[in-house]
Protein backbone atom coordinates (compact mmCIF):
# COMPACT_ATOMS: atom_id res chain seq x y z
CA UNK A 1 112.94 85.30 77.44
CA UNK A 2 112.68 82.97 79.94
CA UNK A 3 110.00 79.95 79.24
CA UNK A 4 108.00 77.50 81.37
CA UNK A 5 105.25 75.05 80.75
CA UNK A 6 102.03 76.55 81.46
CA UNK A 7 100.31 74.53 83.84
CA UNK A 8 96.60 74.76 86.06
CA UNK A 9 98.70 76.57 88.27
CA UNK A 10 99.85 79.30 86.33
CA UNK A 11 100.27 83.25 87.77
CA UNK A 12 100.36 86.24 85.60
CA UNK A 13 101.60 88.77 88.04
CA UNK A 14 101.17 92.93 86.73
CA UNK A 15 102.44 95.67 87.85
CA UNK A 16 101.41 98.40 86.09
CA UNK A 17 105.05 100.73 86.24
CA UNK A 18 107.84 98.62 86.19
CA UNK A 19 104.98 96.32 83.66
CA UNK A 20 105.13 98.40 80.64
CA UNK A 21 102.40 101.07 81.07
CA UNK A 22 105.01 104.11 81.05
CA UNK A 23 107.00 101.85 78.07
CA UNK A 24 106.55 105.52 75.40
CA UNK A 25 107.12 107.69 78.09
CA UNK A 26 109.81 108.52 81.01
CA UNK A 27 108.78 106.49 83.97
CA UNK A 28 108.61 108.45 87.13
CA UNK A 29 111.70 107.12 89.59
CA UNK A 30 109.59 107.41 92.60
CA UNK A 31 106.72 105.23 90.97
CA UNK A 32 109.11 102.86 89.75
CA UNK A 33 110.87 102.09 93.00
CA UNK A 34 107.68 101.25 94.65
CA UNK A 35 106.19 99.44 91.61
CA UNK A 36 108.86 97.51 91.34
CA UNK A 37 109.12 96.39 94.68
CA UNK A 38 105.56 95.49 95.07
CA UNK A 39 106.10 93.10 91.70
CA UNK A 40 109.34 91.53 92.79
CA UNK A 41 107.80 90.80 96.77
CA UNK A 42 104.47 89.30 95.44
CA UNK A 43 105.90 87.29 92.77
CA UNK A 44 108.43 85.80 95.26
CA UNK A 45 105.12 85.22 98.02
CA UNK A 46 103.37 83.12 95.13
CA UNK A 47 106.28 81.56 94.03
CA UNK A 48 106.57 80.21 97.56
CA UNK A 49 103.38 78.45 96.96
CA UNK A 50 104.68 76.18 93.88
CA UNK A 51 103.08 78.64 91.35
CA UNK A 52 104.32 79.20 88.48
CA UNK A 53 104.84 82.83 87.95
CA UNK A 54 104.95 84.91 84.30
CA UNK A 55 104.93 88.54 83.93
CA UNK A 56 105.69 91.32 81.71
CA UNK A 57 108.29 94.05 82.27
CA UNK A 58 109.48 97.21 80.40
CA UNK A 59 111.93 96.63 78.21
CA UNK A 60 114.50 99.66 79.49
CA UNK A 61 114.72 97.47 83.06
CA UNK A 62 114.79 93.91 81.87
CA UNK A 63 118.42 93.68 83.26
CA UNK A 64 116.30 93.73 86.45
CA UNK A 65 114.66 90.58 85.00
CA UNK A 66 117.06 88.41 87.39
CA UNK A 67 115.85 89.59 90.80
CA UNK A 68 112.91 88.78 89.51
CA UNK A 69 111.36 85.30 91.22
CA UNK A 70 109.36 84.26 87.77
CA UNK A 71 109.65 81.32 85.56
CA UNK A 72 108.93 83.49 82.30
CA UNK A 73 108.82 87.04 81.38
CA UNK A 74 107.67 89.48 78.45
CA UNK A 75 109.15 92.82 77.84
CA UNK A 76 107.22 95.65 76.71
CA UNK A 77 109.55 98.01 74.26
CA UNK A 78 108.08 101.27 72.59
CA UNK A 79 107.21 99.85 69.93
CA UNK A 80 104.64 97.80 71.35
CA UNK A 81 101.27 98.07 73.12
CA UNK A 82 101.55 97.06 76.60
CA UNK A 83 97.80 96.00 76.64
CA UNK A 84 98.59 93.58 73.70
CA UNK A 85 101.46 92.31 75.93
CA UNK A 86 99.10 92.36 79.15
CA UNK A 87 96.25 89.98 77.19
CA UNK A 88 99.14 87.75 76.00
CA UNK A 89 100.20 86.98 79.56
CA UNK A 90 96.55 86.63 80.48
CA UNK A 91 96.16 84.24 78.14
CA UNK A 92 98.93 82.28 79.09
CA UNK A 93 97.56 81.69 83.13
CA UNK A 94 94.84 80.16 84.98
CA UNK A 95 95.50 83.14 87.65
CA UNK A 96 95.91 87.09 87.66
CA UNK A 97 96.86 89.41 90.18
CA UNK A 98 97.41 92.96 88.68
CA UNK A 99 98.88 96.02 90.40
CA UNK A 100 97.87 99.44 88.40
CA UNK A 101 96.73 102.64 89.63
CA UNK A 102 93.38 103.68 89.93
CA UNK A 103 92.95 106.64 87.88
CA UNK A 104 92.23 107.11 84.52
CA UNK A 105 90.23 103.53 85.02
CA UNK A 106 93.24 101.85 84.70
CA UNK A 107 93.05 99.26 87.59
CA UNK A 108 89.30 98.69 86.40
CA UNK A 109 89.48 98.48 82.98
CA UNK A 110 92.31 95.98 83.31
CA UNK A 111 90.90 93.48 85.87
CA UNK A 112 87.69 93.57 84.01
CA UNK A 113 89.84 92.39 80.28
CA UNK A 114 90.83 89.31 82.67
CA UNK A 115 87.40 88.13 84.34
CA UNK A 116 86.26 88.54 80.56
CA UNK A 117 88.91 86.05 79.81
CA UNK A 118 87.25 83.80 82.24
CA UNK A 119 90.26 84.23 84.45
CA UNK A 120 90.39 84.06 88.48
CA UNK A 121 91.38 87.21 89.47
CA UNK A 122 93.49 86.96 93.53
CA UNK A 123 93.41 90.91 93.25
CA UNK A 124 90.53 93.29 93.85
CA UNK A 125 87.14 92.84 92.26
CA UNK A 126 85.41 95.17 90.21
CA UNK A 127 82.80 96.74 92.81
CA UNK A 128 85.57 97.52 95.43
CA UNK A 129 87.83 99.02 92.81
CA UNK A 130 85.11 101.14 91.58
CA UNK A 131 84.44 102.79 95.04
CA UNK A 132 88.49 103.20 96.09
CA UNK A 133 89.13 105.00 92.35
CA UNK A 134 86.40 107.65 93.30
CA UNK A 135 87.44 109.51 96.31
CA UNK A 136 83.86 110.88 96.61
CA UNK A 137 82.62 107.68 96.44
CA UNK A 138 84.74 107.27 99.20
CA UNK A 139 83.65 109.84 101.10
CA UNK A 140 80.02 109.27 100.61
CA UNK A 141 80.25 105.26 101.71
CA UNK A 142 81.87 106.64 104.94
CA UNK A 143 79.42 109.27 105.72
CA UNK A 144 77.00 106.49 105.13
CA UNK A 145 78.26 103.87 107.50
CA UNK A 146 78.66 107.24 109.75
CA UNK A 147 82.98 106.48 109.47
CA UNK A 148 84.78 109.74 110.67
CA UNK A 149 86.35 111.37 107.57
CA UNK A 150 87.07 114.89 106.49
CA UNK A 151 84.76 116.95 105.08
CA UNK A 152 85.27 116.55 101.12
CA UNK A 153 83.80 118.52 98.15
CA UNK A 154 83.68 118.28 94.92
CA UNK A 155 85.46 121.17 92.75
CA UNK A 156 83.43 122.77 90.05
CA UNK A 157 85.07 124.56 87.52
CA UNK A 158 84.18 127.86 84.81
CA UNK A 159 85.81 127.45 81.51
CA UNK A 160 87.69 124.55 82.80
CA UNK A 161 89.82 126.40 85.39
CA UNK A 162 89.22 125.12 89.03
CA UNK A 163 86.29 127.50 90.53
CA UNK A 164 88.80 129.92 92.86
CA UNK A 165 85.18 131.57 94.54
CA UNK A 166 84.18 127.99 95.54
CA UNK A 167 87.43 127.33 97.11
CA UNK A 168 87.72 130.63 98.64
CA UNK A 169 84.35 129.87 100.49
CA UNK A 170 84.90 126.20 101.64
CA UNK A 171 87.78 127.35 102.72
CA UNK A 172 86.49 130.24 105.08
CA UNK A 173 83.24 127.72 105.90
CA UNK A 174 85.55 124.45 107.02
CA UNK A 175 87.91 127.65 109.35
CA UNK A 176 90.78 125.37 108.67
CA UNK A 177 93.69 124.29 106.24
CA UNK A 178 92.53 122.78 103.01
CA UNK A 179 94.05 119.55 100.93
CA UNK A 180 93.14 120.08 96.84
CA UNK A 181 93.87 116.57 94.85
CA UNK A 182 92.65 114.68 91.81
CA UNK A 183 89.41 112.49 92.67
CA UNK A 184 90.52 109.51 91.25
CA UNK A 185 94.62 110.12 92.31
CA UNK A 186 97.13 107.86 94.11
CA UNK A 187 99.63 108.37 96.73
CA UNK A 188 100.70 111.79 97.26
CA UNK A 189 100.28 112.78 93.61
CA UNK A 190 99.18 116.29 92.98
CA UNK A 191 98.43 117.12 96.50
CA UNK A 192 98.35 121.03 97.37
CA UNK A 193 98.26 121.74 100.70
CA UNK A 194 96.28 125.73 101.56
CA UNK A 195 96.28 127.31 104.62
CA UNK A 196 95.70 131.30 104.45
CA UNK A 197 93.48 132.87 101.49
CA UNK A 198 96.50 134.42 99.94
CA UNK A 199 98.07 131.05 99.47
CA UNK A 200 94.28 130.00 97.50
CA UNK A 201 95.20 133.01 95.52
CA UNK A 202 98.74 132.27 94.86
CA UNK A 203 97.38 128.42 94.09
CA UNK A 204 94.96 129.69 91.36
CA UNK A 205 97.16 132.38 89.45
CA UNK A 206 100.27 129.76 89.02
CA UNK A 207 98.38 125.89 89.32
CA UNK A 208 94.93 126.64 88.34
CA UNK A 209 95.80 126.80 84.34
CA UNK A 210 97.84 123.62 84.28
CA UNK A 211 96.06 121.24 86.04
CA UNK A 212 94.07 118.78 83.87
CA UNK A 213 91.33 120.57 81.95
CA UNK A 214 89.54 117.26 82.23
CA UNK A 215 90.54 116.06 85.43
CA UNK A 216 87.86 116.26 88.69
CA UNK A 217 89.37 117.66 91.68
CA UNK A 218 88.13 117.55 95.08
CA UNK A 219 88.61 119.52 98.42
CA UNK A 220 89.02 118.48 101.96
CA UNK A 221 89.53 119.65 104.98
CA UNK A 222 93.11 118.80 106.46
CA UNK A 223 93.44 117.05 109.82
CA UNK A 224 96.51 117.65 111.67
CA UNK A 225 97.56 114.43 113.18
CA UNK A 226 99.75 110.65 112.45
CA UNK A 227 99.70 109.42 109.11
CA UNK A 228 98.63 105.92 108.76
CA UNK A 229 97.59 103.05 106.80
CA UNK A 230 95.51 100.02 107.68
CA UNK A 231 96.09 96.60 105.57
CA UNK A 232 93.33 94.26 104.95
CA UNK A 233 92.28 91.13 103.24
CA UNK A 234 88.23 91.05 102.18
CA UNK A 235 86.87 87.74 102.53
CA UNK A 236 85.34 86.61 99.34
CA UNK A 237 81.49 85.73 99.82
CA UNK A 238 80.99 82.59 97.49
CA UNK A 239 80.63 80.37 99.90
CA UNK A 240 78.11 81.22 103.52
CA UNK A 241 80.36 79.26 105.73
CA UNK A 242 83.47 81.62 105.73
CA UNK A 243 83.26 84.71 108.09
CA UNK A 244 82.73 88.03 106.25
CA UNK A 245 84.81 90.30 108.76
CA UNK A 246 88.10 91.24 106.53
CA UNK A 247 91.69 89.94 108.03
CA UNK A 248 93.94 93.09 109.84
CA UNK A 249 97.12 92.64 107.99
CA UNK A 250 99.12 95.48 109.37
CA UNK A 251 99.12 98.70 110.74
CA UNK A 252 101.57 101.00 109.22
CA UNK A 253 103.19 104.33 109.86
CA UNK A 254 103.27 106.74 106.56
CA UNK A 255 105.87 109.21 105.92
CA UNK A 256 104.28 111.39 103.67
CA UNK A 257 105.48 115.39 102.95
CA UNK A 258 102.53 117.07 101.98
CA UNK A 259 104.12 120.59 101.18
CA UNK A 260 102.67 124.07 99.61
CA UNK A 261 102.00 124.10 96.30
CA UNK A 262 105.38 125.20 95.21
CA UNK A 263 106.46 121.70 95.61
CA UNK A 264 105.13 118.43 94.97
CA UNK A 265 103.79 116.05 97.76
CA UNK A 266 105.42 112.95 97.82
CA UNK A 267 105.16 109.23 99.78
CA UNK A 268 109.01 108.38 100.92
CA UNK A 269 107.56 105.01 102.72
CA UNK A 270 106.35 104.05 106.05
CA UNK A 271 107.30 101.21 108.82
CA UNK A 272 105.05 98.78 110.35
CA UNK A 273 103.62 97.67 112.82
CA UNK A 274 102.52 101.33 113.47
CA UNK A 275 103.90 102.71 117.29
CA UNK A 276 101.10 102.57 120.06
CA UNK A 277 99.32 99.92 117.51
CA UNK A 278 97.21 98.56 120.52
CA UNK A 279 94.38 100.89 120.69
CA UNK A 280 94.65 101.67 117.07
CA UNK A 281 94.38 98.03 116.38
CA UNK A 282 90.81 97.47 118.90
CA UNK A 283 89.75 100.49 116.67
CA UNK A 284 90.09 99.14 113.22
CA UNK A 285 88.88 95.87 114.59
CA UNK A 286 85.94 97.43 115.43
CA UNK A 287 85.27 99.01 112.08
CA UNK A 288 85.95 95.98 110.19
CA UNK A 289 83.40 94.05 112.14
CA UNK A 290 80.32 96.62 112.13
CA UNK A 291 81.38 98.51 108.59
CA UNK A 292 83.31 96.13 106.62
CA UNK A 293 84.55 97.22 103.64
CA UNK A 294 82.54 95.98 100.64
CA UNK A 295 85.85 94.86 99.08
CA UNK A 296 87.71 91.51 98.08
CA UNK A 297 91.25 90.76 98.24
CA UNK A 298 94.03 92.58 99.29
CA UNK A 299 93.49 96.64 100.18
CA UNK A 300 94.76 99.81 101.93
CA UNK A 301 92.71 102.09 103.91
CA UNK A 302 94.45 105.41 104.83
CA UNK A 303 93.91 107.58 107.81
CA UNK A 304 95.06 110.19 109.98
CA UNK A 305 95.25 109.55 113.79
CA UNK A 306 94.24 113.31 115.11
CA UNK A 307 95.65 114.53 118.34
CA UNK A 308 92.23 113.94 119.73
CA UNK A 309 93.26 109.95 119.22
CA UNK A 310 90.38 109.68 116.35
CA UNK A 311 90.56 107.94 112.92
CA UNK A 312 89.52 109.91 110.09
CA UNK A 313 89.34 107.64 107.41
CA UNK A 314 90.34 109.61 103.99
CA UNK A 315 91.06 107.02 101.15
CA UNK A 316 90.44 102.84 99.96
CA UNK A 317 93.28 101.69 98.09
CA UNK A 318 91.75 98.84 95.92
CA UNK A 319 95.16 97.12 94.96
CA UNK A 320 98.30 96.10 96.53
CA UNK A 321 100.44 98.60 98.23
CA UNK A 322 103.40 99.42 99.38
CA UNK A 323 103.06 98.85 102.49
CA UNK A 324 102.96 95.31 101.65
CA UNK A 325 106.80 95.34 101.13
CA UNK A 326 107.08 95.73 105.02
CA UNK A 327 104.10 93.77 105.84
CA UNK A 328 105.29 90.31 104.60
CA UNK A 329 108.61 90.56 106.49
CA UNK A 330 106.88 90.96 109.81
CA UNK A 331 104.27 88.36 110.40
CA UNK A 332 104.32 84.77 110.84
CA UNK A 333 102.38 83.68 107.75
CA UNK A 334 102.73 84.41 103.74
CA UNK A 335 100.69 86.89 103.16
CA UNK A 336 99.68 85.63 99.25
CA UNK A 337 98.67 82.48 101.14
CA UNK A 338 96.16 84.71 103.12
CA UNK A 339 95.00 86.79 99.60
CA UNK A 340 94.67 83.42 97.81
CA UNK A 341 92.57 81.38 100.34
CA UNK A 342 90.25 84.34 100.98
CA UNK A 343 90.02 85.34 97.42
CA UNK A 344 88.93 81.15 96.90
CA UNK A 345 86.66 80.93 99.79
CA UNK A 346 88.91 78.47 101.79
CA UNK A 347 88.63 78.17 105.30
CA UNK A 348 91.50 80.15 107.07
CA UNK A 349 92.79 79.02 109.72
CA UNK A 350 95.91 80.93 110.74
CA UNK A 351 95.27 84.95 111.64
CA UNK A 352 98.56 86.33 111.19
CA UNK A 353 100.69 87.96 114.00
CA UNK A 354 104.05 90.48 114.39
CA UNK A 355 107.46 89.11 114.95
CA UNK A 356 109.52 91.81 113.60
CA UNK A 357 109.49 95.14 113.04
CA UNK A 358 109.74 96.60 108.94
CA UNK A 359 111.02 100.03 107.64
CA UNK A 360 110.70 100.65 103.78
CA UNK A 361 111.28 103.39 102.14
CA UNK A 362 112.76 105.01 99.26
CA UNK A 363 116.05 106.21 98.85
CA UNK A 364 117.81 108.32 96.68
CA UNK A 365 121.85 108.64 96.12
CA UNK A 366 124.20 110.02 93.97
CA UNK A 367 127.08 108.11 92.86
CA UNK A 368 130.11 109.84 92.87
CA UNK A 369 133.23 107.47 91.87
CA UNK A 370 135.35 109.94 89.65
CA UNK A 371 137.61 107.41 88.16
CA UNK A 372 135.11 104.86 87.35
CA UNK A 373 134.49 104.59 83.39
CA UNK A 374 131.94 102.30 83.34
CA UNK A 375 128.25 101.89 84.81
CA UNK A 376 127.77 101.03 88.06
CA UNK A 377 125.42 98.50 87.05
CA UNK A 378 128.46 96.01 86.15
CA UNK A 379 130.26 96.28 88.74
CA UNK A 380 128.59 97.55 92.03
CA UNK A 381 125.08 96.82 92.24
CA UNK A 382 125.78 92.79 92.41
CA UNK A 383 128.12 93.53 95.02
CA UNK A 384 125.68 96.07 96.85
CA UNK A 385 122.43 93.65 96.42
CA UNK A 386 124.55 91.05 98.59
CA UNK A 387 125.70 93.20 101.34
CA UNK A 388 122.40 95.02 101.70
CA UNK A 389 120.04 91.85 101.47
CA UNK A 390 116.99 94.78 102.64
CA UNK A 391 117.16 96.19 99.03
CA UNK A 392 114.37 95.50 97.26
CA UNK A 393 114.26 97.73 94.48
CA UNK A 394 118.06 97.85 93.13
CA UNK A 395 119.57 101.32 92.97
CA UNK A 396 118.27 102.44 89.43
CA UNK A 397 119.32 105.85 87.93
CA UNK A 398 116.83 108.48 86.48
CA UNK A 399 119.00 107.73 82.88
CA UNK A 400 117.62 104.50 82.43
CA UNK A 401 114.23 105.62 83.18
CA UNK A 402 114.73 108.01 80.66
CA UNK A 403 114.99 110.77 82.22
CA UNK A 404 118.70 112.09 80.48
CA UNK A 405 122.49 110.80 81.81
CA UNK A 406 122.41 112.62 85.35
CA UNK A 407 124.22 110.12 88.21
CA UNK A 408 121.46 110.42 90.50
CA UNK A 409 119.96 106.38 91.96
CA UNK A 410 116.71 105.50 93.45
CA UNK A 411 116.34 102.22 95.01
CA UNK A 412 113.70 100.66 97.72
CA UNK A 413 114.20 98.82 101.01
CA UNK A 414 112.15 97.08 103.68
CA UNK A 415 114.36 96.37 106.96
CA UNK A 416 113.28 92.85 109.14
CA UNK A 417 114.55 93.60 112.18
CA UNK A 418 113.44 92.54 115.98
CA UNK A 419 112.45 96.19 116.74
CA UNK A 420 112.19 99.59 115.82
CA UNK A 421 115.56 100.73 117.09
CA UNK A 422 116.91 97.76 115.80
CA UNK A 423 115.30 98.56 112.10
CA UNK A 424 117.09 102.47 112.77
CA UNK A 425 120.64 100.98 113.63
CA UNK A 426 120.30 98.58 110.56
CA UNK A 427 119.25 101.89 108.37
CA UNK A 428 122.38 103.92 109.70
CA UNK A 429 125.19 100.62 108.48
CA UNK A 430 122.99 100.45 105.01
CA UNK A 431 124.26 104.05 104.73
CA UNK A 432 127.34 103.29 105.52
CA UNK A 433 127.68 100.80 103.05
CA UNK A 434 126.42 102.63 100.53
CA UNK A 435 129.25 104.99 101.09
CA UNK A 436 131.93 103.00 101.01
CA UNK A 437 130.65 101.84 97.68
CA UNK A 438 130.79 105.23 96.45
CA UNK A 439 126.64 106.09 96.68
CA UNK A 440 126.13 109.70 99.07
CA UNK A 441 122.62 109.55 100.50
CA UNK A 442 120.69 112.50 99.97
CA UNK A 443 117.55 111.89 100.59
């Protein structure tokens, strides 16, 4: 346990993953990685600005504790409620900024325990988290504002199985592939891509009984086209003399396998700035001038750039995301300094702008060093952590997630290079280093 003297300028920093909120149950690698990154970049941004910085962590990763940029930290073991941990570190801070998902009411119900705590809160407010969780919320703001986005319906269901005749027909009205996902669900989870009526079929014999009796699920039409992200900063409106339009962080590339409904979907990562980011750029412009988002603080809007060169917008992402992990290591300003002042009110006088190029991404390794006897963990991750500087998330194996004693690693890294191709080369000697040090790259 770390300690510090709480002062006026105290940040309680929480990440919902790496934070605790998986502490009685295996924590999903993927989520981790990500979760963990987002925690240890922010924390380091506020740090930068003579906060000082407490959170909580989960007490299987606290030898993680040290990459860590905080003056104090909490763990959360099994034994303990992580919401009793999160109100302690509340209580401990004139600031929060929390990092949770959306569904379930997570990120809601958790920002609204701290502004009842009479607590400034630098992430999302309550209204804008409300309308990202619901994705027909969503859906209905952007038909509103008339924003292009995919048809999207909501799913009934008949004894609690999803309604196949309802799908069958959307499908056959919309004359196109289908996307089937949780209304209130995050990244890529539990997205079923549908393209042919027997595949519907298929989908409701062997998914239709074990997805979440309680759960609402939606359906929209797929658009074939770029995945991308947009990253923005709402403007607080406490005080009439600061500008309304929200700040254009970043525009980011996605690299997202939506796959049949055999597999899982899944979010590997992205890169920013976006390729051909110009006209892309004038676009979003555009649509945060004459429909801004109603939303403070930091968010992620999602979209798909179709062949046609349109945006359909699909999803708000009320909360930090990843994308932020490549984001702060391309533009010319701290990026918490941006989220604070606008979250405050204060004037802003410095718009960021690109100066290098960011891939992040997940990767996952196996490591293979037959006579090694001990973890890899005392010997090789230090060692790996210097050489490879882009890590973010150290290499962390499914075992101490609890997910068994398998030799399989996940880590995270964000590249800061000059260029694209510069950001590829530097990808290709990370490999190579991780080789030599006995991890194989697999995916």
């Amino acid at each position: 346990m770390k300690s510090v003297m709480l002062t006026e300028n105290t940040l309680f920093i929480f990440e919902f993953v790496a934070g605790g909120g998986f502490n009685n149950v295996e924590v999903p690698p993927h989520l981790f990685c990500e979760g963990y990154a987002m925690l240890r970049s922010i924390a380091l941004d506020f740090k930068r600005m003579n906060f000082n910085v407490i959170t909580i962590i989960d007490a299987r990763i606290t030898f993680l504790s040290k990459y860590l940029c905080v003056d104090r930290y909490e763990s959360v073991s099994s034994d303990k409620s992580f919401i009793d941990v999160f109100i302690d570190g509340v209580n401990r801070c004139e600031y929060c900024f929390i990092i949770a998902p959306e569904f379930s009411n997570i990120l809601f119900d958790l920002t609204k325990l701290a502004l009842n705590l009479n607590k400034i809160v630098l992430s999302a407010d309550l209204s804008g988290i409300e309308l990202g969780t619901s994705k027909l919320k969503t859906f209905n703001y952007f038909n509103r504002q008339k924003i292009l986005t995919p048809r999207t319906y909501p799913i009934p269901r008949k004894k609690e199985l999803l309604d196949y005749n309802f799908i069958l027909k959307k499908y056959e009205e919309l004359s196109c592939p289908i996307i089937i996902k949780p209304e209130d669900g995050i990244g890529s989870e539990n997205i079923f891509y549908l393209h042919d009526e027997q595949k519907i079929k298929d989908f409701i014999n062997m998914k239709g009984n074990i997805l979440e009796g309680k759960r609402n699920y939606i359906l929209q039409e797929f658009i074939n086209g770029i995945d991308l992200s947009a990253s923005f900063i709402g403007i607080s409106q406490n005080s009439s003399n600061i500008a309304s339009t929200p700040i254009l962080l970043g525009i980011n590339s996605q690299s997202i396998q939506i796959k049949e409904f055999e597999e899982e979907s899944e979010y590997i990562g992205g890169s920013t700035p976006a390729r051909h980011g110009e006209k892309i750029y004038l676009d979003l412009i555009e649509l945060a001038e004459n429909s801004p988002i109603p939303l403070s603080g930091y968010y992620g809007v999602d979209f798909v750039r179709s062949k046609t060169c349109k945006n359909y917008y699909i999803e708000i992402n009320p909360r930090l995301t990843t994308s932020y992990v490549g984001i702060r290591n391309v533009i010319d300003v701290n990026p918490a300094e941006l989220i604070y002042d606008a979250k405050l009110s204060k004037e802003i006088y410095k718009k960021p702008r690109y100066t290098h190029h960011s891939t992040f991404y997940r990767i996952e390794m196996q490591y293979s060093c037959e006579n090694s006897k001990t973890d890899p963990y005392e010997d090789q991750i230090p060692i790996l952590m210097n050489l490879i500087p882009e890590i973010v998330t150290p290499p962390i194996s499914n075992r101490q997630l609890g997910h068994g004693g398998d030799h399989n690693y996940s880590c995270f890294i964000s590249t800061k290079e000059k260029t694209q191709k510069k950001s590829l080369k530097r990808i290709n000697e990370i490999y190579k280093i991780f080789k030599k040090r006995n991890f194989l790259v697999f995916k």
